[in-house]
PDB file of N, CA and C in Angstrom:
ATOM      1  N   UNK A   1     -30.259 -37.151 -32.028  1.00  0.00           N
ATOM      2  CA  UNK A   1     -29.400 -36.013 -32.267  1.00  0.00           C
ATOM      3  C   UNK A   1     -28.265 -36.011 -31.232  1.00  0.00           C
ATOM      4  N   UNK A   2     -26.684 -35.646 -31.669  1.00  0.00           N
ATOM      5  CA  UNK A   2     -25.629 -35.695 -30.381  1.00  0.00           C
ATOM      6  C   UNK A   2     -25.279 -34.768 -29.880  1.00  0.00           C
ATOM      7  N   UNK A   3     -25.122 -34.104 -28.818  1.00  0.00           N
ATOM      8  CA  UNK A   3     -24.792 -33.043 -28.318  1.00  0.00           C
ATOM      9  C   UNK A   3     -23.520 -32.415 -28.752  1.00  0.00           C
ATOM     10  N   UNK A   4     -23.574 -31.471 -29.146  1.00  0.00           N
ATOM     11  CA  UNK A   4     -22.246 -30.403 -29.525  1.00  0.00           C
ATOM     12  C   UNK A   4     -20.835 -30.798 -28.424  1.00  0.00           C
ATOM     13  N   UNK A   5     -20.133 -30.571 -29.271  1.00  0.00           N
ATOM     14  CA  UNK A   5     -18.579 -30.979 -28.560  1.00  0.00           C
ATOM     15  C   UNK A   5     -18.615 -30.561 -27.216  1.00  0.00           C
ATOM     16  N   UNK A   6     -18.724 -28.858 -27.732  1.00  0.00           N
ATOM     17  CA  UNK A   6     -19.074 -27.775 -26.289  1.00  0.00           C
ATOM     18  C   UNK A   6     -19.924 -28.267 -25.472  1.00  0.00           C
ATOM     19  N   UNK A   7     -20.655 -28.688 -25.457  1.00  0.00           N
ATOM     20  CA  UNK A   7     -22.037 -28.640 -24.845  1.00  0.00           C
ATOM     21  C   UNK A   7     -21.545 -30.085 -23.463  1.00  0.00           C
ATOM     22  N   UNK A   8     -20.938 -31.189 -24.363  1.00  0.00           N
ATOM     23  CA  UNK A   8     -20.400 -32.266 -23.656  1.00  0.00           C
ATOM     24  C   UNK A   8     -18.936 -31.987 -23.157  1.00  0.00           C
ATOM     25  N   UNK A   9     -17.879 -31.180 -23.666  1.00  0.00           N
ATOM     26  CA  UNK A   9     -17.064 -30.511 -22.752  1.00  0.00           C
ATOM     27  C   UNK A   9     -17.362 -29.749 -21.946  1.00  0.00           C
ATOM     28  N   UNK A  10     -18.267 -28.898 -21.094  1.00  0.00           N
ATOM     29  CA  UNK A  10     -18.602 -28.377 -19.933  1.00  0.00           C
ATOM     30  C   UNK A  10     -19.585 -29.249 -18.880  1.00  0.00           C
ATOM     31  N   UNK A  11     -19.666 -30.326 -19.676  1.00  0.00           N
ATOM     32  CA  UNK A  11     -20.796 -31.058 -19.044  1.00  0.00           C
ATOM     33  C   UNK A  11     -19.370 -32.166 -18.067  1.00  0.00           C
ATOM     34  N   UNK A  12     -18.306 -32.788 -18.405  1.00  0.00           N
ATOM     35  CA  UNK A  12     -17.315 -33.481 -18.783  1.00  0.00           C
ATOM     36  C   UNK A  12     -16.951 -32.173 -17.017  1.00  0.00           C
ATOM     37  N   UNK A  13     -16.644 -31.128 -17.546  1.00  0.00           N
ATOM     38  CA  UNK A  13     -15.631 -30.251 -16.944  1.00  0.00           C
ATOM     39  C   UNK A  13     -16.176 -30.230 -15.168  1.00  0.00           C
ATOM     40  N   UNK A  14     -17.838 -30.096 -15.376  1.00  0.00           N
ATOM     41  CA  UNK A  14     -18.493 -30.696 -13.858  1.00  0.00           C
ATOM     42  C   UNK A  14     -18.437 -31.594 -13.196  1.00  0.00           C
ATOM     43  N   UNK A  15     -18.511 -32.608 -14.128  1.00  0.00           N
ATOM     44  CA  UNK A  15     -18.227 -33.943 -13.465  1.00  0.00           C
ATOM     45  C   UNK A  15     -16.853 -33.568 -12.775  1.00  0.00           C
ATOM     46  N   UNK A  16     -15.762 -33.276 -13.486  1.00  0.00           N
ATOM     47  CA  UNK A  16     -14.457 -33.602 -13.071  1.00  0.00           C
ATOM     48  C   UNK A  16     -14.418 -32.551 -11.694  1.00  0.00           C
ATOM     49  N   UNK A  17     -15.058 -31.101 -12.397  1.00  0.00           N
ATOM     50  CA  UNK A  17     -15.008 -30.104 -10.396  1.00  0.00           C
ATOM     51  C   UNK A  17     -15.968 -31.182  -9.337  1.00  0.00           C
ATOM     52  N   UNK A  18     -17.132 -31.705  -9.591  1.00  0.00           N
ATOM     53  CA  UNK A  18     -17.656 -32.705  -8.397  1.00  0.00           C
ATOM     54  C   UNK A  18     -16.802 -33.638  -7.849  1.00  0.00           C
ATOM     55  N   UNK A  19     -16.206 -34.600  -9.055  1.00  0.00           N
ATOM     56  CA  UNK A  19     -15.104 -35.310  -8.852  1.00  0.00           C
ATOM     57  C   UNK A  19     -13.708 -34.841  -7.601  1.00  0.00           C
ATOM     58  N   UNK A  20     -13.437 -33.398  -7.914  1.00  0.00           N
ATOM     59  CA  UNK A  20     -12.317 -33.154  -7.590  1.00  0.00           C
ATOM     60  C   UNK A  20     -12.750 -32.648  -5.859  1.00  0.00           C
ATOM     61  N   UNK A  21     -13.863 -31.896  -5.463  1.00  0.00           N
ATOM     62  CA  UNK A  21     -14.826 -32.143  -4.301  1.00  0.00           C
ATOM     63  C   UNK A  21     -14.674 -33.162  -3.537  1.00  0.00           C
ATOM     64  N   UNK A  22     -15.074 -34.362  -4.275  1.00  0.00           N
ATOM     65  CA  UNK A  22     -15.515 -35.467  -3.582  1.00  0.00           C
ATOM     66  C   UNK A  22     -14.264 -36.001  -2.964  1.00  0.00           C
ATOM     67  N   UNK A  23     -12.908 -36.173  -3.838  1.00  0.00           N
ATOM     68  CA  UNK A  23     -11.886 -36.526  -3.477  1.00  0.00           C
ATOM     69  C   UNK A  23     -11.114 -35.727  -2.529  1.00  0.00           C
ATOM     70  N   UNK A  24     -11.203 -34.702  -2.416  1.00  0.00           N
ATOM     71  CA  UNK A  24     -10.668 -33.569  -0.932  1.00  0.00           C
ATOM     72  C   UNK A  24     -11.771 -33.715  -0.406  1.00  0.00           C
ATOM     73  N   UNK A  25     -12.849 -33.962   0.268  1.00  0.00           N
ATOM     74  CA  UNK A  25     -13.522 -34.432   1.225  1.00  0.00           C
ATOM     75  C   UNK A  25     -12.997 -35.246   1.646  1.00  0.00           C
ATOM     76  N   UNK A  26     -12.603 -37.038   1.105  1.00  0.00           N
ATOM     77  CA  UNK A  26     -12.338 -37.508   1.161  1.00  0.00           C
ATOM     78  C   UNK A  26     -10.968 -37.780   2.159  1.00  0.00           C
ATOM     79  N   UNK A  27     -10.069 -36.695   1.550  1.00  0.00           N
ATOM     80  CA  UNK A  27      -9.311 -36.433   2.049  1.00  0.00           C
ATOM     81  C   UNK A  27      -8.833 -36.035   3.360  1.00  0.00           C
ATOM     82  N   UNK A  28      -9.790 -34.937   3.055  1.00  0.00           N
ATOM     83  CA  UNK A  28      -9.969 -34.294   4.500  1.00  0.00           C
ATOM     84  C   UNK A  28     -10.206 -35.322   5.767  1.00  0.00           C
ATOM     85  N   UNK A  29     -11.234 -36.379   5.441  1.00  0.00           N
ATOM     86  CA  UNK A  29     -11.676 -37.212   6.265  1.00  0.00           C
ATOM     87  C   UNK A  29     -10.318 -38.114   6.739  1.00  0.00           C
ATOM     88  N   UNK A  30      -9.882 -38.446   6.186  1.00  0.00           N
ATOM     89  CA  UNK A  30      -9.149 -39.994   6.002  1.00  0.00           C
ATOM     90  C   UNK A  30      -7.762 -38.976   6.488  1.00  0.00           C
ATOM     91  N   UNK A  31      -7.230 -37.742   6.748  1.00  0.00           N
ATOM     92  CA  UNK A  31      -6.271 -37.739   7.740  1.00  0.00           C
ATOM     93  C   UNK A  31      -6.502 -36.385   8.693  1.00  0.00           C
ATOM     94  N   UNK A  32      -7.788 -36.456   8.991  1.00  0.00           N
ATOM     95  CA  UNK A  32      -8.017 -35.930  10.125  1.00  0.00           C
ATOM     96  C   UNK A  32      -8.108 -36.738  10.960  1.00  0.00           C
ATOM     97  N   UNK A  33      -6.958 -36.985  11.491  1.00  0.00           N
ATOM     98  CA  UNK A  33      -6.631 -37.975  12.818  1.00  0.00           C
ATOM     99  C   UNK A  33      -7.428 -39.336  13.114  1.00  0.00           C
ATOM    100  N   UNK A  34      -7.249 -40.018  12.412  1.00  0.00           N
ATOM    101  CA  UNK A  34      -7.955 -41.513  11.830  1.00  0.00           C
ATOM    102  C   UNK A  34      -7.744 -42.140  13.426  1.00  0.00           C
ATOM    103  N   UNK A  35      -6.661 -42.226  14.125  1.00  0.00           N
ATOM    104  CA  UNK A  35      -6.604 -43.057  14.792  1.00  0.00           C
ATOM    105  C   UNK A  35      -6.655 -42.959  16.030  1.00  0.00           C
ATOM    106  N   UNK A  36      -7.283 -41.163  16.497  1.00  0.00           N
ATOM    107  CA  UNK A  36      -7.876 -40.632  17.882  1.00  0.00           C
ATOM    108  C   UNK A  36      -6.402 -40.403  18.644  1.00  0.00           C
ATOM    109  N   UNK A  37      -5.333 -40.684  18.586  1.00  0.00           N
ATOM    110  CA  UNK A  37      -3.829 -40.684  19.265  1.00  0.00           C
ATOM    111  C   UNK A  37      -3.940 -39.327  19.817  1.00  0.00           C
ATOM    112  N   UNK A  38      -4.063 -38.682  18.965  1.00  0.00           N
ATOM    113  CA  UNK A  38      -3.831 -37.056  19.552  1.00  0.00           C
ATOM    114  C   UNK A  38      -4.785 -36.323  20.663  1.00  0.00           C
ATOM    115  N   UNK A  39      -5.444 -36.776  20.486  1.00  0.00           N
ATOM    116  CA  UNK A  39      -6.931 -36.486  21.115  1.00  0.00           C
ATOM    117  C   UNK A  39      -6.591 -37.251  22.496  1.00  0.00           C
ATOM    118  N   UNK A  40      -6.589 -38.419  22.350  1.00  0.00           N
ATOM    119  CA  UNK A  40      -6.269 -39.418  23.484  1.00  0.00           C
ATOM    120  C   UNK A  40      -7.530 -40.314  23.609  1.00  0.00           C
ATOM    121  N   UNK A  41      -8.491 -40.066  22.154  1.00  0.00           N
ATOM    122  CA  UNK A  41      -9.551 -41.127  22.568  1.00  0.00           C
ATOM    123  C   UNK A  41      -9.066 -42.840  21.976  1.00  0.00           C
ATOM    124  N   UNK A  42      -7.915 -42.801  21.195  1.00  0.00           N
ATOM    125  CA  UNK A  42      -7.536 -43.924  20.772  1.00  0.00           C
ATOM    126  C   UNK A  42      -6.838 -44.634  22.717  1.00  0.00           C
ATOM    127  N   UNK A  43      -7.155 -46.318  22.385  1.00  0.00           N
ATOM    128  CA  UNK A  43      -6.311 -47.251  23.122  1.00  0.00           C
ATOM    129  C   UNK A  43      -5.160 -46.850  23.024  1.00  0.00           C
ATOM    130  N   UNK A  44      -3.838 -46.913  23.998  1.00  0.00           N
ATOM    131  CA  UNK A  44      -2.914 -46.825  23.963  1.00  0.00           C
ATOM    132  C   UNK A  44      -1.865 -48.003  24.591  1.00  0.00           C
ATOM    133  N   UNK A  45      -0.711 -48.542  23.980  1.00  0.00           N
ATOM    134  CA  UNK A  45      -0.086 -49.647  24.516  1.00  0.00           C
ATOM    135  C   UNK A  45       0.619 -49.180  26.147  1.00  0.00           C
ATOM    136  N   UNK A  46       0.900 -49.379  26.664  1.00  0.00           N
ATOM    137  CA  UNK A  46       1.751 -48.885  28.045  1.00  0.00           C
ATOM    138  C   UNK A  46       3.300 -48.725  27.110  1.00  0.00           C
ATOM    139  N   UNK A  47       3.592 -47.251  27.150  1.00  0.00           N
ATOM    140  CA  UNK A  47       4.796 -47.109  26.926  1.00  0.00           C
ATOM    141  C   UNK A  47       5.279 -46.997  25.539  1.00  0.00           C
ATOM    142  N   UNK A  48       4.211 -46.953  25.278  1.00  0.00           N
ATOM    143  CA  UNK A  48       4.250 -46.567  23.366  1.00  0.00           C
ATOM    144  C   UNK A  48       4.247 -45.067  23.234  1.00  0.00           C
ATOM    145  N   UNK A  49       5.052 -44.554  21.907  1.00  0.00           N
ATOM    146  CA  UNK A  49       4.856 -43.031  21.482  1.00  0.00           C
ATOM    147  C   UNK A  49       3.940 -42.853  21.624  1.00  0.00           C
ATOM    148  N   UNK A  50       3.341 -41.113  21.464  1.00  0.00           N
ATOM    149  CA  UNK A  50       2.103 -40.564  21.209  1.00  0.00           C
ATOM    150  C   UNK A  50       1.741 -40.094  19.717  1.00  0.00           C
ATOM    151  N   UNK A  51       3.050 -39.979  19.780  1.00  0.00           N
ATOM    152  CA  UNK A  51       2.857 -39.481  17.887  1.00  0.00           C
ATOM    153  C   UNK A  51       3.786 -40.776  17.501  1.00  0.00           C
ATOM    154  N   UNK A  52       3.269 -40.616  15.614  1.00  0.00           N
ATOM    155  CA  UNK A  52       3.662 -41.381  14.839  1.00  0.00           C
ATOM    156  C   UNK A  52       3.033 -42.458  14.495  1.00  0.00           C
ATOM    157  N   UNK A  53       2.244 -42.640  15.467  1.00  0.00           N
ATOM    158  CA  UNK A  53       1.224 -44.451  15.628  1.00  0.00           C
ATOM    159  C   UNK A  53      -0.112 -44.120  14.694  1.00  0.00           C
ATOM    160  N   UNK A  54      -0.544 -44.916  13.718  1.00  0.00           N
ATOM    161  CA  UNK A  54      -1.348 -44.599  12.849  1.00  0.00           C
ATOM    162  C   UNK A  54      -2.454 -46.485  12.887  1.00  0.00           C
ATOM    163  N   UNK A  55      -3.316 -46.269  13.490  1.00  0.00           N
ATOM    164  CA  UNK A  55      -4.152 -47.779  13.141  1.00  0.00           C
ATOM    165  C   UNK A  55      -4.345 -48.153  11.657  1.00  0.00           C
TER     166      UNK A  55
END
């Protein structure tokens, strides 16, 4: 037996809110300061900016 249109459009509509979750996590992660610069736990060259430098 196949599930009702409805039944697989709200099912469809979760996936895509988990989906849309997962990808702003994601997000969140990947430019909350990736490369420690600001902080000052990243290596630094002698005489290089502080901002702008991205590993």
């Amino acid at each position: 037996m196949q599930k009702s249109e409805a039944t697989r459009v709200k099912e469809l509509q979760k996936e895509v809110e988990s989906l849309k979750d997962l990808v702003n996590s994601l997000l969140s992660v990947i430019c909350e300061e990736p490369d420690g610069v600001q902080s000052g736990s990243a290596p630094m060259m002698a005489g290089a900016p502080r901002e702008g430098m991205c590993m």
